[in-house]
C-alpha atoms as a PDB file:
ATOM      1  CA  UNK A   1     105.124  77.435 105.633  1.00  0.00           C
ATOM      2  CA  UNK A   2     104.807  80.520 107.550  1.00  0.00           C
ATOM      3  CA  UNK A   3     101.463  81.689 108.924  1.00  0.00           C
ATOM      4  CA  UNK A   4      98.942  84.090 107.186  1.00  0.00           C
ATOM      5  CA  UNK A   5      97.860  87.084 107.870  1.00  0.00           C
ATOM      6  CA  UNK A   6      95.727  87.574 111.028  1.00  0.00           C
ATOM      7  CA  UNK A   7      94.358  91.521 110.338  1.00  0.00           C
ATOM      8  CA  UNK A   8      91.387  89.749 109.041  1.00  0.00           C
ATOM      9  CA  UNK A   9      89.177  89.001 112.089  1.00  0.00           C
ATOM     10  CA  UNK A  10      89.678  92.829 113.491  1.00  0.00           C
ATOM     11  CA  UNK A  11      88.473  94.277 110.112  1.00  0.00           C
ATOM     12  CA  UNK A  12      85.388  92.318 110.068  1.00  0.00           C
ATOM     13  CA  UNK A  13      84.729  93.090 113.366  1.00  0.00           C
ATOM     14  CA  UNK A  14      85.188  96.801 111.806  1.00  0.00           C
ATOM     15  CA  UNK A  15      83.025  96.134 109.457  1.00  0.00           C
ATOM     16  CA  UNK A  16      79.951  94.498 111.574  1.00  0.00           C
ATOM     17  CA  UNK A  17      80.589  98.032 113.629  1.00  0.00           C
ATOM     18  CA  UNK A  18      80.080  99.795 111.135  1.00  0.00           C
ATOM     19  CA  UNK A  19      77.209  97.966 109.429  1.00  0.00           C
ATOM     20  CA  UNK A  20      75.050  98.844 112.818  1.00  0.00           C
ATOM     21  CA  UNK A  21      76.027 102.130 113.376  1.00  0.00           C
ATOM     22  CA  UNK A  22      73.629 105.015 112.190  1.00  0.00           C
ATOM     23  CA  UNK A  23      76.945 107.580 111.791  1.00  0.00           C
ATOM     24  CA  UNK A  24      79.524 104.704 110.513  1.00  0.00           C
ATOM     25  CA  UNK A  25      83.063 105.422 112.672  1.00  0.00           C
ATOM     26  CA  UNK A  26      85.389 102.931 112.040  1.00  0.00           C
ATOM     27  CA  UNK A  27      87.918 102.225 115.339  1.00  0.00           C
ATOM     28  CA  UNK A  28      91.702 103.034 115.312  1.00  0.00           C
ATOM     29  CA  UNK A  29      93.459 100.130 113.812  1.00  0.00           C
ATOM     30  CA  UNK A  30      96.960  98.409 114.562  1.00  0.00           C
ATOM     31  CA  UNK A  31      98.390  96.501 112.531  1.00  0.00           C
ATOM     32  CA  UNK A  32      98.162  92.775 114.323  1.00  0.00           C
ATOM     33  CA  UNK A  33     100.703  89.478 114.318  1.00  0.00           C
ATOM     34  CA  UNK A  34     100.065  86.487 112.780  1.00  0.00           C
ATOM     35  CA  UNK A  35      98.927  83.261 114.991  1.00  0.00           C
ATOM     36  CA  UNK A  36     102.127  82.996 116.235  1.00  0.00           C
ATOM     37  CA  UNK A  37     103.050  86.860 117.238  1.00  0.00           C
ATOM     38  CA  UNK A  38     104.738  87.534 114.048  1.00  0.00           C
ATOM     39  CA  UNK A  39     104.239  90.469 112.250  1.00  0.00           C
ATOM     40  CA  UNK A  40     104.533  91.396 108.230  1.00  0.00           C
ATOM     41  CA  UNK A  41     106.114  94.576 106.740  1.00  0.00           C
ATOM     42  CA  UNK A  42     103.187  97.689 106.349  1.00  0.00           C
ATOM     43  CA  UNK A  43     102.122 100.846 107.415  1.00  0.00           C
ATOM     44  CA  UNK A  44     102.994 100.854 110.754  1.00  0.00           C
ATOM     45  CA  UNK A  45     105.477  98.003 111.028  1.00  0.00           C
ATOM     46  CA  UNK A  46     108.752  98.884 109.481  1.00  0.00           C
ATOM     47  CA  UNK A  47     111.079  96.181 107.875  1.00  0.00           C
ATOM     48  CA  UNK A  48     114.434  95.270 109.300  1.00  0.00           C
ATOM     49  CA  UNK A  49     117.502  96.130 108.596  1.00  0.00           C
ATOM     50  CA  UNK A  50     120.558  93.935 108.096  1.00  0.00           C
ATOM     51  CA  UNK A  51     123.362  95.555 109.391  1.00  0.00           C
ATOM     52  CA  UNK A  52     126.122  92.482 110.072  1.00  0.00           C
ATOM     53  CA  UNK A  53     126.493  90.101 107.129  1.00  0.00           C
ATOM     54  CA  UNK A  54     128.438  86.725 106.825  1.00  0.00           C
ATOM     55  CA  UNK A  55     129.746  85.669 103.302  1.00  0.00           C
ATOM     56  CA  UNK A  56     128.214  82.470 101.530  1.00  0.00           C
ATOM     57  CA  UNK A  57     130.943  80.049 100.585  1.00  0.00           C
ATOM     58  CA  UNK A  58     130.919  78.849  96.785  1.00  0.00           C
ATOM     59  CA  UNK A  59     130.462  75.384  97.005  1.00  0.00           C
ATOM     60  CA  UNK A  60     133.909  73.262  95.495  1.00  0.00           C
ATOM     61  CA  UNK A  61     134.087  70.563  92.883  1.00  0.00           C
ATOM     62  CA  UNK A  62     131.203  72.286  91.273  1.00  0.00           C
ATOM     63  CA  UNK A  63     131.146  72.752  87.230  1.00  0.00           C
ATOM     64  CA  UNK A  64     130.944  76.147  86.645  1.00  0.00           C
ATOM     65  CA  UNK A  65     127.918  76.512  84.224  1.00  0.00           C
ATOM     66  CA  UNK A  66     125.939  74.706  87.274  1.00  0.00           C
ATOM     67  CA  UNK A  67     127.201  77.492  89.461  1.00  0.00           C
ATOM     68  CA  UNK A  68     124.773  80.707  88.518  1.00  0.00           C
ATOM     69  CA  UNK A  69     121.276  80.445  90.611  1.00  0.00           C
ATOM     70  CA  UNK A  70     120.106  81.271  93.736  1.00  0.00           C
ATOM     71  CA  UNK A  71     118.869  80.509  97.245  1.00  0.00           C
ATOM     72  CA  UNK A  72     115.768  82.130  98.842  1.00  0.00           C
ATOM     73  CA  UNK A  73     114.246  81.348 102.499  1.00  0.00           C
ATOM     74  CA  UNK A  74     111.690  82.718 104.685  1.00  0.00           C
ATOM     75  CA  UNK A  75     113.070  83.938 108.049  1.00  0.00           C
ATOM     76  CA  UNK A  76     111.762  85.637 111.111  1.00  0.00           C
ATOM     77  CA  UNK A  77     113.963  88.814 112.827  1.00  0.00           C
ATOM     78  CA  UNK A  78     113.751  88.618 116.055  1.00  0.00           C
ATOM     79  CA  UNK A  79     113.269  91.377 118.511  1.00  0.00           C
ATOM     80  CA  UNK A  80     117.038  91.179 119.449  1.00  0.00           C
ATOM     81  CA  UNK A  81     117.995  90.628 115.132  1.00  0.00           C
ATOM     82  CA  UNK A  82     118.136  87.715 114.663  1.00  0.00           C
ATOM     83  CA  UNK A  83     117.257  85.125 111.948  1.00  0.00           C
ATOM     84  CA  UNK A  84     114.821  82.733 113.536  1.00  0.00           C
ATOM     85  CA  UNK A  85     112.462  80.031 111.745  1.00  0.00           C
ATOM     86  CA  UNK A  86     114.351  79.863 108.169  1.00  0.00           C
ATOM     87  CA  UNK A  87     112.382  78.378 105.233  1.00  0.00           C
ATOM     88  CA  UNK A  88     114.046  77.312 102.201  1.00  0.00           C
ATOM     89  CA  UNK A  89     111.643  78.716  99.616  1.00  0.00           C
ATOM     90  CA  UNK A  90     113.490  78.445  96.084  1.00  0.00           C
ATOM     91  CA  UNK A  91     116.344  75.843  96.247  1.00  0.00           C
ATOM     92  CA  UNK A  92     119.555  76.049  94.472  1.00  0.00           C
ATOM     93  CA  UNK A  93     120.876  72.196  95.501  1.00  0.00           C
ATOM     94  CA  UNK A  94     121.622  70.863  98.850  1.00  0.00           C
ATOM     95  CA  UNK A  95     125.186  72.311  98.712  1.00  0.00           C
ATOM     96  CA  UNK A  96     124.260  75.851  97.752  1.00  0.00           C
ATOM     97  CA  UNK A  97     121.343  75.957 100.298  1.00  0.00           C
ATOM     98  CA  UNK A  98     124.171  75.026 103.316  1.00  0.00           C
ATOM     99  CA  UNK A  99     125.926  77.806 102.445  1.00  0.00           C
ATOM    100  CA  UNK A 100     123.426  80.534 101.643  1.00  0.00           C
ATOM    101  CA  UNK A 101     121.351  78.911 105.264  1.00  0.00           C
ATOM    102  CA  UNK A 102     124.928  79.275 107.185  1.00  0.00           C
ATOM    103  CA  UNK A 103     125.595  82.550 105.858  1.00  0.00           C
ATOM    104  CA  UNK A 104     122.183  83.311 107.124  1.00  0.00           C
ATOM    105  CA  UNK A 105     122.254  82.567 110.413  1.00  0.00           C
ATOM    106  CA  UNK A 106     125.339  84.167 111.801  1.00  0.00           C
ATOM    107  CA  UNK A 107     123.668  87.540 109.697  1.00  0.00           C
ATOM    108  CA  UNK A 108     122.740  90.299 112.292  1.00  0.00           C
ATOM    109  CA  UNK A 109     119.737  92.561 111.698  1.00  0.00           C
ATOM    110  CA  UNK A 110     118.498  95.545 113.424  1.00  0.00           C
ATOM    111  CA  UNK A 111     114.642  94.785 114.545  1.00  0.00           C
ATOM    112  CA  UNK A 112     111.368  95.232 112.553  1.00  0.00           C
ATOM    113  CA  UNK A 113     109.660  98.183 114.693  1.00  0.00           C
ATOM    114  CA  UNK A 114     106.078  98.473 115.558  1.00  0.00           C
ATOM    115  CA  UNK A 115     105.705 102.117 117.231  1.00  0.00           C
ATOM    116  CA  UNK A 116     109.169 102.437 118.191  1.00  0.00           C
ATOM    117  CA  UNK A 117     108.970  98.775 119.542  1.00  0.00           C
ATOM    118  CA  UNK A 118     111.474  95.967 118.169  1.00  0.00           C
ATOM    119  CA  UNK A 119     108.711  93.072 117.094  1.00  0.00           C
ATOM    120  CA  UNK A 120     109.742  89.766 115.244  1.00  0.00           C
ATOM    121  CA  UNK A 121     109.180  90.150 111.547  1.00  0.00           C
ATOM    122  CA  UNK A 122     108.772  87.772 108.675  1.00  0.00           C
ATOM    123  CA  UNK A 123     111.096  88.498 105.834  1.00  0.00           C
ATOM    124  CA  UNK A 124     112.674  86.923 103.027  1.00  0.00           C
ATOM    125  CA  UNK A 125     116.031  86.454 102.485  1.00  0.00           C
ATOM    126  CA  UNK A 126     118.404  85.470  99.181  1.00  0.00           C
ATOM    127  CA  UNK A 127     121.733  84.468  98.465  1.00  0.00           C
ATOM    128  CA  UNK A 128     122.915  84.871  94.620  1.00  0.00           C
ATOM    129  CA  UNK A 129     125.621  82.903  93.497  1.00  0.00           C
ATOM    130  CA  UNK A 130     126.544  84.479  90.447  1.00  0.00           C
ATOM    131  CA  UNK A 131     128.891  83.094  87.543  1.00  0.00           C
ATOM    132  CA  UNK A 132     132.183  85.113  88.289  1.00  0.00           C
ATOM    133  CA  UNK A 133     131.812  83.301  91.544  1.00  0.00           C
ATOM    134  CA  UNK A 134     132.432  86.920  92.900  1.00  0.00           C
ATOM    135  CA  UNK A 135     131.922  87.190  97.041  1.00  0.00           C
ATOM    136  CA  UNK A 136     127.917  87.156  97.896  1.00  0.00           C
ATOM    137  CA  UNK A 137     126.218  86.959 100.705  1.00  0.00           C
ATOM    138  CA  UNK A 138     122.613  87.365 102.256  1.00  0.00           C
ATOM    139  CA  UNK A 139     119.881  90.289 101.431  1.00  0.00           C
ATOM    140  CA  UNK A 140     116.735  91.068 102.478  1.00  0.00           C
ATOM    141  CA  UNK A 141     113.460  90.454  99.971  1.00  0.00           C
ATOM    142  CA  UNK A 142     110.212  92.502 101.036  1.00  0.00           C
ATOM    143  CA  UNK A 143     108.011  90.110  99.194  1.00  0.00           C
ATOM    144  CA  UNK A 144     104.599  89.882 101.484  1.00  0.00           C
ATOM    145  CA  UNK A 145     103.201  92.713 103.279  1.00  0.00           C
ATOM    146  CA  UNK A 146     100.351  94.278 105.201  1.00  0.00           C
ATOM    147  CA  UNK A 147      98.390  97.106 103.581  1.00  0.00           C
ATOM    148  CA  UNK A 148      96.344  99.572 104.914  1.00  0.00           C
ATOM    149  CA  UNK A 149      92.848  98.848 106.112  1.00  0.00           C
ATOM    150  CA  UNK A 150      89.893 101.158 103.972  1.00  0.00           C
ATOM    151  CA  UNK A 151      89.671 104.192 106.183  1.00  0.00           C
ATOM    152  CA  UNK A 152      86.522 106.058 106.843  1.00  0.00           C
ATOM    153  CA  UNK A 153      86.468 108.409 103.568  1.00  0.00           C
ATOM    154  CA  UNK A 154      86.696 105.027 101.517  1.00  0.00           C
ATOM    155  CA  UNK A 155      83.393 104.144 103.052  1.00  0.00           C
ATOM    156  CA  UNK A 156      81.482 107.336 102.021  1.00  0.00           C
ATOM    157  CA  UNK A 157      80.986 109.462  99.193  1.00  0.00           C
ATOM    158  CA  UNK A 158      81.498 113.162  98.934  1.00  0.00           C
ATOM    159  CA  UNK A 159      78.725 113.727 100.773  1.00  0.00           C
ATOM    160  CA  UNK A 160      79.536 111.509 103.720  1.00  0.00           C
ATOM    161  CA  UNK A 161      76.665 109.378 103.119  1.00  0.00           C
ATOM    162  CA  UNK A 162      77.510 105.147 103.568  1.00  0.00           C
ATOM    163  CA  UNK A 163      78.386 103.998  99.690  1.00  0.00           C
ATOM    164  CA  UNK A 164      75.950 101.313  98.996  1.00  0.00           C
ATOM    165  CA  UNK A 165      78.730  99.190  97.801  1.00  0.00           C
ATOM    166  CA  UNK A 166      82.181  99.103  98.865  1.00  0.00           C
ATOM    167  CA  UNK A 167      84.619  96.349  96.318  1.00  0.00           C
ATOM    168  CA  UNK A 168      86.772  93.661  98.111  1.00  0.00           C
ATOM    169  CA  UNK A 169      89.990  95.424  99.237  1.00  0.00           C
ATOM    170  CA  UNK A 170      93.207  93.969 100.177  1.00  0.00           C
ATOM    171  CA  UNK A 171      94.803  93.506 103.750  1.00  0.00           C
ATOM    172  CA  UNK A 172      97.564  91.045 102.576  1.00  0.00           C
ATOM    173  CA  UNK A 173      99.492  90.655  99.074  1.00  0.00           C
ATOM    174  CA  UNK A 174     102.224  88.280  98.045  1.00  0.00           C
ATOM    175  CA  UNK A 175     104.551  88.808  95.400  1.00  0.00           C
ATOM    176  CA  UNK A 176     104.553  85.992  92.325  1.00  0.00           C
ATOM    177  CA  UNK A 177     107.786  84.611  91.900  1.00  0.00           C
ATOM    178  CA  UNK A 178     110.048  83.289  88.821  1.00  0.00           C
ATOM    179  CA  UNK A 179     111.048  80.017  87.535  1.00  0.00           C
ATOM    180  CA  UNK A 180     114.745  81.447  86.629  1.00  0.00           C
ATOM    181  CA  UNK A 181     116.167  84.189  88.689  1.00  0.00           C
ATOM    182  CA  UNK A 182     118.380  85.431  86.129  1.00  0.00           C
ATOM    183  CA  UNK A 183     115.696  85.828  83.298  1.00  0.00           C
ATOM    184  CA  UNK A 184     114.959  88.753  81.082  1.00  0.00           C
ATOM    185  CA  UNK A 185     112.183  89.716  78.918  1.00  0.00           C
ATOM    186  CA  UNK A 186     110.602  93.014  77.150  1.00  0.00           C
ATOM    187  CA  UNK A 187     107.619  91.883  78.750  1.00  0.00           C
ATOM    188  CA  UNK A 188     105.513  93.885  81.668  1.00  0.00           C
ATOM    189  CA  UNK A 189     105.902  91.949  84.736  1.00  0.00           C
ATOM    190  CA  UNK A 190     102.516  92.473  85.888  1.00  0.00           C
ATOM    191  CA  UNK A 191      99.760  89.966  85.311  1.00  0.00           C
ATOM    192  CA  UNK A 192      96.038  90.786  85.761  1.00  0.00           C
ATOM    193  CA  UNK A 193      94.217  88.367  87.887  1.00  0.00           C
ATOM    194  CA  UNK A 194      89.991  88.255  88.578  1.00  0.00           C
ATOM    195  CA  UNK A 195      89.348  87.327  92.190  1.00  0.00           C
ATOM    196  CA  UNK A 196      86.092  85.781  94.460  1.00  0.00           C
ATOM    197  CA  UNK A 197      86.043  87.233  97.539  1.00  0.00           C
ATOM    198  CA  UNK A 198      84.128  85.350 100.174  1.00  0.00           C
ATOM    199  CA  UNK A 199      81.931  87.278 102.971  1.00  0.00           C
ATOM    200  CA  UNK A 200      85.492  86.466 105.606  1.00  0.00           C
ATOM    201  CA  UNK A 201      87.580  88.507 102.954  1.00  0.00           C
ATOM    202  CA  UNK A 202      89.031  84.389 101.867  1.00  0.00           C
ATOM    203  CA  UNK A 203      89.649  83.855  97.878  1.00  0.00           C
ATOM    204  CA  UNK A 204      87.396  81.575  96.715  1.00  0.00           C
ATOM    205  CA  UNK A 205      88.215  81.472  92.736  1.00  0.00           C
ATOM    206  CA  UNK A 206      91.483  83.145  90.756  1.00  0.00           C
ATOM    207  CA  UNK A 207      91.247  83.587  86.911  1.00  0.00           C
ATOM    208  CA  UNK A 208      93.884  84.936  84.961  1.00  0.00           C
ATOM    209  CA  UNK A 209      92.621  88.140  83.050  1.00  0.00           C
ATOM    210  CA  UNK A 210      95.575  88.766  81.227  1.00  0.00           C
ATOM    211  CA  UNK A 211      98.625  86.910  81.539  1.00  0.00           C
ATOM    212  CA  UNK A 212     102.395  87.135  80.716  1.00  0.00           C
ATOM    213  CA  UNK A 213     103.145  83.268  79.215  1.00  0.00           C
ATOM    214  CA  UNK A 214     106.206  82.172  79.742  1.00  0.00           C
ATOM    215  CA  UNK A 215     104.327  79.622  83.158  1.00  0.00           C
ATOM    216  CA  UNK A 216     104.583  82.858  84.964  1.00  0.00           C
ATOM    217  CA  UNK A 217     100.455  82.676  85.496  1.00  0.00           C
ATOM    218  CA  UNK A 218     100.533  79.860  87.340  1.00  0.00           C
ATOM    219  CA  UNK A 219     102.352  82.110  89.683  1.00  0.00           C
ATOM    220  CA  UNK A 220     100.553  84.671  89.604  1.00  0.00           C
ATOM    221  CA  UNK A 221      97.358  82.796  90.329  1.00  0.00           C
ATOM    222  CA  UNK A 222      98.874  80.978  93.238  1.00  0.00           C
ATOM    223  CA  UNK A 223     100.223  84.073  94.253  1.00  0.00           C
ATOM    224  CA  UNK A 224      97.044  85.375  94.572  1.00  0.00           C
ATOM    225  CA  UNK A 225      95.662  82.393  96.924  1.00  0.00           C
ATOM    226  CA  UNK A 226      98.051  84.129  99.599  1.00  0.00           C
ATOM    227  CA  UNK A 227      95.926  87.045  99.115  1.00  0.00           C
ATOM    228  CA  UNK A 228      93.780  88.172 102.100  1.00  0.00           C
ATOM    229  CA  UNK A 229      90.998  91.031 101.842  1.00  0.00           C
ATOM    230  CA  UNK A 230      88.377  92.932 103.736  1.00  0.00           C
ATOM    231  CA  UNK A 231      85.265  91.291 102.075  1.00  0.00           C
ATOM    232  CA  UNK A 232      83.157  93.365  99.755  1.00  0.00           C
ATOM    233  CA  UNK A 233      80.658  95.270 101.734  1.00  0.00           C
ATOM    234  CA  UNK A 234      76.878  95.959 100.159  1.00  0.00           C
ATOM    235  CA  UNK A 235      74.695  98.567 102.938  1.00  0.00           C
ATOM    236  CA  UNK A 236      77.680  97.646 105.515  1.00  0.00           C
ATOM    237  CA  UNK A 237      77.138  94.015 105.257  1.00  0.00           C
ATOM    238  CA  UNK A 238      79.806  91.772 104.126  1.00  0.00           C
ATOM    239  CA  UNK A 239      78.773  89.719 101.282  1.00  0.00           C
ATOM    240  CA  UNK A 240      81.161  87.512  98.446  1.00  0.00           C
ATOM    241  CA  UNK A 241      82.727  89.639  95.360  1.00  0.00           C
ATOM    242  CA  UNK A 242      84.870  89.550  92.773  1.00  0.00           C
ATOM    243  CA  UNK A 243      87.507  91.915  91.697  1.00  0.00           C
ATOM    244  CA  UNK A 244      90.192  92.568  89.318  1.00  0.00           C
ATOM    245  CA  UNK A 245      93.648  92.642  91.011  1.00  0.00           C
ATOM    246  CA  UNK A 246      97.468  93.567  88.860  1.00  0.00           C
ATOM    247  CA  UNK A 247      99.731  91.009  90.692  1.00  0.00           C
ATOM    248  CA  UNK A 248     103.423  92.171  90.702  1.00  0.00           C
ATOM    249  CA  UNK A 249     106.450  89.724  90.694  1.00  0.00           C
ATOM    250  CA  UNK A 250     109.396  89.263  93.198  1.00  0.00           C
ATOM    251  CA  UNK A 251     112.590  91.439  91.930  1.00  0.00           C
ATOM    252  CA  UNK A 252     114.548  88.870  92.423  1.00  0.00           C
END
């Protein structure tokens, strides 16, 4: 699988700053790279963009009401575009997969940027084989991001005095995904989730608050393990919370 967010350990250093400061400042942050030097979509990192694509070849001797589904991997762009590391993440059979993973490969991408600097991004990428059997071939899926540490005017109320509480906040989300691509319903596809928030911004415990049916909870929930936060801070010091949280699902 690929790695998880690594913004965590900078924030709480933020946050023990801030705790033993008498005037709270909180430093300038950049967005920071996973483990392995691989960075997520966000504020400061934009996404790449595919700008060569390859066409995925409909399998043959297939039955054709076996044909409609879709592929999904995890990739990394490289700093030069191109598709590094895939991940199958949803299969649609071994003979799909080839073709949506070979299609994949020989894609070409212009960079993920980080300051005007190309910087190897994690994305995901799909291949829909449709029906019609009509020509497809590889897009990109935003699916996991970075967000936006709590900036300075978060931490303080109107009168710039330190809030005594501040909730658990996100640093990392993950879209839920679906069983079946290709399903519609009139429902909202938004579930709300409660979270525990451990002192290292880690979830501890996800409840489902109100759900959707239809086994898309399950996602939702194990969506939200993905999840990582800047812990809940009481007097600047970081201490376990919980939280409500809307989880969205993938467009796929």
């Amino acid at each position: 699988m690929r790695s998880s967010c690594a913004a965590l350990p900078l924030l709480l250093c933020t946050a023990v700053l801030w705790a033993q400061s008498a005037e709270p400042s909180l430093p300038m942050h950049q967005q920071q790279p996973d483990q392995d030097g691989i960075y997520y979509v966000g504020p400061e990192v934009n996404a790449p963009r595919m700008v060569l694509t390859a066409e995925a070849r409909y399998p043959l001797g297939i039955a054709a009401n076996h044909i409609k589904g879709m592929t999904v991997c995890a990739a990394v762009i490289d700093v030069d575009g191109v598709p590094k590391h895939i991940q199958l993440l949803h299969t649609h059979g071994d003979a799909f997969d080839r073709a949506a993973i070979a299609a994949m490969k020989v894609s070409r991408f212009e960079p993920g940027r980080l300051g005007g600097k190309a910087v190897p991004v994690w994305v995901d990428l799909r291949v829909v084989f449709r029906a019609d059997m009509s020509q497809t071939t590889p897009e990109i899926l935003i699916t996991e991001r970075d967000l936006k540490p709590p900036s300075e005017s978060e931490l303080e109320d109107k009168h710039h005095h330190v809030l005594s509480y501040v909730a658990p906040m996100p640093l990392h989300t993950v879209d839920a995904d679906f069983d079946d691509p290709f399903a519609r319903h009139p429902y909202v596809q938004v579930a709300l989730v409660n979270v525990l928030v451990d002192s290292e911004g880690m979830p501890r415990d996800v409840r489902v608050v109100r759900g959707l049916g239809f086994g898309l909870d399950q996602k939702a929930v194990a969506a939200v393990w993905h999840y990582r936060f800047t812990p809940a801070l009481r007097k600047g010091t970081p201490i376990e919370a919980r939280r409500n949280l809307e989880v969205r699902f993938a467009k796929f």
